[in-house]
Each structure stands twice: as C-alpha cells, then as structure tokens.
C-alpha atoms as a PDB file:
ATOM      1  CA  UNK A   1      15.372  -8.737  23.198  1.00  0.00           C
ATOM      2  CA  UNK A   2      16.245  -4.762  22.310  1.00  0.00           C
ATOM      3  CA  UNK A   3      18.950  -6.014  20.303  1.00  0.00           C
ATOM      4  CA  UNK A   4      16.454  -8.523  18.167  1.00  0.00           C
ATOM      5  CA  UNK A   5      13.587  -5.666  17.892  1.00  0.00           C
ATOM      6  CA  UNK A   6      16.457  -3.484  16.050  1.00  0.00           C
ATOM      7  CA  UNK A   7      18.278  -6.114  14.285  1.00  0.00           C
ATOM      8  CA  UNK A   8      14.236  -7.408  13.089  1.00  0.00           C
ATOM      9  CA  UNK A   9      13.299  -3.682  12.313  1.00  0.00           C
ATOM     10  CA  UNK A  10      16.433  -3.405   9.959  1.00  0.00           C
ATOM     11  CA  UNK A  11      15.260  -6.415   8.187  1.00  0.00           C
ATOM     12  CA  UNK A  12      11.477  -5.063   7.346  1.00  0.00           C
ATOM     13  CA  UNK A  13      13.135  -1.824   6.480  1.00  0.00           C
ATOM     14  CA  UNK A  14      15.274  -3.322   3.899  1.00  0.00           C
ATOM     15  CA  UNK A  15      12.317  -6.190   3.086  1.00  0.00           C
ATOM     16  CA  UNK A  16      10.283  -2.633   2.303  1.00  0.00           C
ATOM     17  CA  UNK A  17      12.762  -0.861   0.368  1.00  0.00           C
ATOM     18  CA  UNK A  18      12.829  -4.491  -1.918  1.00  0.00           C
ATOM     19  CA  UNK A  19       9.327  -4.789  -2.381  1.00  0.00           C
ATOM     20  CA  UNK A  20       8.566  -0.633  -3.739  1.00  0.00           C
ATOM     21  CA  UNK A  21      11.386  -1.383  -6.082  1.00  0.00           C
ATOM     22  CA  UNK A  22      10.532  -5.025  -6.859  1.00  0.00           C
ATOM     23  CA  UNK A  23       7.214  -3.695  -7.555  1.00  0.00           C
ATOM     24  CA  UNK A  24       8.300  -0.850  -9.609  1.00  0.00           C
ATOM     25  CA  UNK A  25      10.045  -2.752 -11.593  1.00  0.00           C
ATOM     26  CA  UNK A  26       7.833  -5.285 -12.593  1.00  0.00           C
ATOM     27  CA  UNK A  27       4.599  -2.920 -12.934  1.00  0.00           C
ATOM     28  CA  UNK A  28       6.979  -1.270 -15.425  1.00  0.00           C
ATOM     29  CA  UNK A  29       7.986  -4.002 -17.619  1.00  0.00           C
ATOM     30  CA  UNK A  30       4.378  -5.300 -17.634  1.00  0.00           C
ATOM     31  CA  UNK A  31       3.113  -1.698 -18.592  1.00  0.00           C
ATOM     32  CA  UNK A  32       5.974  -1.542 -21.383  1.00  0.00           C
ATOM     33  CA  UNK A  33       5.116  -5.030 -22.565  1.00  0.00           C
ATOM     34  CA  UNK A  34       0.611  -4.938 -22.869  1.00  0.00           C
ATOM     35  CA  UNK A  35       1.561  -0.856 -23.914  1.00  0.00           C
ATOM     36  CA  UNK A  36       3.923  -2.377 -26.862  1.00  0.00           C
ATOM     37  CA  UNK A  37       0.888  -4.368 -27.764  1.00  0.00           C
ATOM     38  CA  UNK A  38      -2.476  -2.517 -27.098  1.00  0.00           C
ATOM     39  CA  UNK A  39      -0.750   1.478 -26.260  1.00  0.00           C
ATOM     40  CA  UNK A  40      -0.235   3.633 -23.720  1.00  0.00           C
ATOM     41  CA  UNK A  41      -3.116   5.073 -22.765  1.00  0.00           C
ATOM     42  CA  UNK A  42      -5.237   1.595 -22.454  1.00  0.00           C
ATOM     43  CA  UNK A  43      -2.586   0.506 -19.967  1.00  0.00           C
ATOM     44  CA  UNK A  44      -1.495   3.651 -18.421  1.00  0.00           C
ATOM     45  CA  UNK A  45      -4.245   3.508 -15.152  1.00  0.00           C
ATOM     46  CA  UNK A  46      -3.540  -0.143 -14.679  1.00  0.00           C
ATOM     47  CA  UNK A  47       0.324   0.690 -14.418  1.00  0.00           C
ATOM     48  CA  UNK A  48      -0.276   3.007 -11.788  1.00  0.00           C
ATOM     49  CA  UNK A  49      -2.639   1.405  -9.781  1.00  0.00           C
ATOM     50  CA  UNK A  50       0.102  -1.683 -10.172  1.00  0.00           C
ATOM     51  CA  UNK A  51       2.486   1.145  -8.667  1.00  0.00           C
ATOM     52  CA  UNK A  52       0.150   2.289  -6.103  1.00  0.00           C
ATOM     53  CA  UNK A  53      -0.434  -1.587  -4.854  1.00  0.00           C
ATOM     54  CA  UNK A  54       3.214  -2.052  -4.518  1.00  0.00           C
ATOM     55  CA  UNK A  55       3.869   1.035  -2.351  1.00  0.00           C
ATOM     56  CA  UNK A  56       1.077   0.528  -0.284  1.00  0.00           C
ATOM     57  CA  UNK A  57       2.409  -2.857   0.442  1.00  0.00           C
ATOM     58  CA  UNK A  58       6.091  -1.157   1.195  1.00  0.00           C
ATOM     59  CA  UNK A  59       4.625   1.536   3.392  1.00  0.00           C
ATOM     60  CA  UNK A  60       2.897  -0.932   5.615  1.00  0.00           C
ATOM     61  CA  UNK A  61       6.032  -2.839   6.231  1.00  0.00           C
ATOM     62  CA  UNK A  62       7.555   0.522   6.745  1.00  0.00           C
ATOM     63  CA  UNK A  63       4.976   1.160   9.419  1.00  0.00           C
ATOM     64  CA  UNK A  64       5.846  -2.211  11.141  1.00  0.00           C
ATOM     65  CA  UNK A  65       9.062  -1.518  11.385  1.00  0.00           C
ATOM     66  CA  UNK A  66       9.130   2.028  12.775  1.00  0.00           C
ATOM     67  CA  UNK A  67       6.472   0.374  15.639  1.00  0.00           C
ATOM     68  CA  UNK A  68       9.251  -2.200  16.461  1.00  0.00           C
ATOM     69  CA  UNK A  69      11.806   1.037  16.426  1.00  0.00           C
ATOM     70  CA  UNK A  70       9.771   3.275  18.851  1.00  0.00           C
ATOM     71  CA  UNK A  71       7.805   0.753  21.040  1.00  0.00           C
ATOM     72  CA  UNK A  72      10.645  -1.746  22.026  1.00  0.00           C
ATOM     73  CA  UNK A  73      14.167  -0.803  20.922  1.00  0.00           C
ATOM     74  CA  UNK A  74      12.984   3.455  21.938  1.00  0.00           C
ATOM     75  CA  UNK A  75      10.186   2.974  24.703  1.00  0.00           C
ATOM     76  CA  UNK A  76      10.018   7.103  25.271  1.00  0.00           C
ATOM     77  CA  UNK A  77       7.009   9.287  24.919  1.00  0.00           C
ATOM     78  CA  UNK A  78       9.080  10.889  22.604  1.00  0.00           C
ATOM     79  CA  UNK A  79       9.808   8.098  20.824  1.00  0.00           C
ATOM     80  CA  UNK A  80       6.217   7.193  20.658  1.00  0.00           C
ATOM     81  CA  UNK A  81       4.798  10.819  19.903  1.00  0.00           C
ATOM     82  CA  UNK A  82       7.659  10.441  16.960  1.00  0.00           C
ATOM     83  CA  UNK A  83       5.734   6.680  15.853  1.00  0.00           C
ATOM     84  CA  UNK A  84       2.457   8.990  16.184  1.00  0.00           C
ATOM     85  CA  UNK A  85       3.337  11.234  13.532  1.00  0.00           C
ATOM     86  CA  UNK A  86       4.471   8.697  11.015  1.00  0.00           C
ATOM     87  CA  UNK A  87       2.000   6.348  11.326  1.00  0.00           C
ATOM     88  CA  UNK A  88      -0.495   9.592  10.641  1.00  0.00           C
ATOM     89  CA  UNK A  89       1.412  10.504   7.792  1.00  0.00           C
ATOM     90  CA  UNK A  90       1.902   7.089   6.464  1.00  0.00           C
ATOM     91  CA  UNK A  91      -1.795   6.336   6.678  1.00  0.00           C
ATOM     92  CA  UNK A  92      -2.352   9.248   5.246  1.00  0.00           C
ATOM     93  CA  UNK A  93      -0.441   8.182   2.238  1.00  0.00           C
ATOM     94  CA  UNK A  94      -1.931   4.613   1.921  1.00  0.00           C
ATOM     95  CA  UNK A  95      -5.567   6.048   1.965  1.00  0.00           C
ATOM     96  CA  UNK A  96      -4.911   8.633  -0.874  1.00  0.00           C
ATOM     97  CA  UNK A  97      -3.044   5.590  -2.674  1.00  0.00           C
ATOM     98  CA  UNK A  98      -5.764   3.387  -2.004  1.00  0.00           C
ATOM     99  CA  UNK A  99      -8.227   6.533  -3.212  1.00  0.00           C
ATOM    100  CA  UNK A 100      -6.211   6.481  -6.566  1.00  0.00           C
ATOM    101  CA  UNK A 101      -5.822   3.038  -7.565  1.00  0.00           C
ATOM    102  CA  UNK A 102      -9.961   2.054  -6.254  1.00  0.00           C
ATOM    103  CA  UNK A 103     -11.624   5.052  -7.380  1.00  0.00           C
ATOM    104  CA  UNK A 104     -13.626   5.396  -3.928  1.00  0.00           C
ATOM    105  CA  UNK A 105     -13.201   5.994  -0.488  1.00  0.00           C
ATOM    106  CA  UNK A 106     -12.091   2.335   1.284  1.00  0.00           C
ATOM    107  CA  UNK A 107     -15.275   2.529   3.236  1.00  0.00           C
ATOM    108  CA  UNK A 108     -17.209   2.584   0.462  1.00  0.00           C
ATOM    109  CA  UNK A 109     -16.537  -0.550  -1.176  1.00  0.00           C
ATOM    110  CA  UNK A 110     -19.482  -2.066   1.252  1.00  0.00           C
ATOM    111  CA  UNK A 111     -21.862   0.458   0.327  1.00  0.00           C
ATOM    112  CA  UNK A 112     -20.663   0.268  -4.066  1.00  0.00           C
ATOM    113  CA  UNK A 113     -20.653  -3.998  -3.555  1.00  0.00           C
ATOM    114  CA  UNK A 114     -24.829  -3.157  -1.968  1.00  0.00           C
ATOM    115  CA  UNK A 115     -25.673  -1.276  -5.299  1.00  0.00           C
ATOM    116  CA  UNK A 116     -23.416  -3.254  -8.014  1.00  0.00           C
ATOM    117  CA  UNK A 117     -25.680  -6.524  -6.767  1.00  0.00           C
ATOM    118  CA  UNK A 118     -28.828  -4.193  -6.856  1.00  0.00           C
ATOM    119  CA  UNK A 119     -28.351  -3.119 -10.236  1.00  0.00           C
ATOM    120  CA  UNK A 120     -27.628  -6.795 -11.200  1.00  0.00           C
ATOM    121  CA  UNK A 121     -30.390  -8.927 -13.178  1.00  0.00           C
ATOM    122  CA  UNK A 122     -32.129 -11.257 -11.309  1.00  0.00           C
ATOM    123  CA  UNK A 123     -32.580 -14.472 -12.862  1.00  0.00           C
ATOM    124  CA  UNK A 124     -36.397 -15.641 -13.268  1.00  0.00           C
ATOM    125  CA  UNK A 125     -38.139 -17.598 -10.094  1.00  0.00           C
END
C-alpha cells in the first residue's frame, strides 16, 4: 500500500507540473493570437486570469499529492505538521489567485450573484 501512495503521489506531482505548463503554454499562444488581432491591452487580463486558472488547477493537484506523501507513505506528526504548513501556504496562494483572476473575495460570489439579479429588469406581469 506505502509503496502505491508514493509511486501515486509521484504521478500527481508530475500530472501537476504538466498541467501549469500545459496551461502556460496554451494561455500564451491564445493571448499572442486574439493580441495579434484586437492588442495587448484588450487581452492582457484575460491572459492572466487564463494563467491564474491553470495554476490554481496545478496547485490543487500539488496539494493532493503532498496529502498522499505525509498521511500514508510519512504517517508522523512531523510529517503532518510539515502537510500543515503547505496546505496553509498553498491555500493561501489559490485564494489570492482566485482574488486576481474573479475580482472578489470567493465568498462573495453569493452575495455579487444576490445584487447582479437585483439590479436586473424585471420583465412586465
């Protein structure tokens, strides 16, 4: 089982690593492409949110894999007090990414949805 946690954690570490750079790349030949067209600045705060998205997406797989790491293959309060910190840190991250590419705090987004449909016209009875 330890040796499946590892060999597993390996895999979402390197699955991670391919999906910040697949992500990278392809945010960046989208942004070169629609910025050849309509310029840089009209495409420049799509790009990064594009950037953001694909980070966010890496660190969470990250975050899977270090829990595999620590809990099963490292069972040790230090081990776990280590998975402590970089889950903080990595959460950390993905709510200031999530900040940058949304504009508002993530628990928000009920409370913006409430006034967005109260600012909507209402069709006539």
């Amino acid at each position: 089982m330890r040796e499946l946690a590892l060999w597993t954690s390996e895999v979402l570490d390197i699955t991670a690593f391919a999906v910040i750079l697949l992500a990278v790349l392809v945010a960046t030949a989208v942004f070169i492409t629609r910025a050849a067209h309509s310029g840089f600045l009209a495409n420049y705060r799509e790009y990064r949110a594009n950037l953001g998205r694909g980070i966010l997406l890496g660190l969470e797989i990250l975050i899977a894999a270090d829990i595999l790491k620590s809990v099963v293959v490292d069972p040790t309060i230090q081990g776990i007090a280590v998975l402590g910190g970089i889950v903080a840190i990595r959460t950390f991250l993905s709510i200031s990414l999530d900040v940058e590419i949304n504009g508002h705090w993530p628990w928000q987004t009920t409370r913006l949805a409430q006034e967005t449909a109260a600012l909507a016209p209402r069709e006539p009875a």
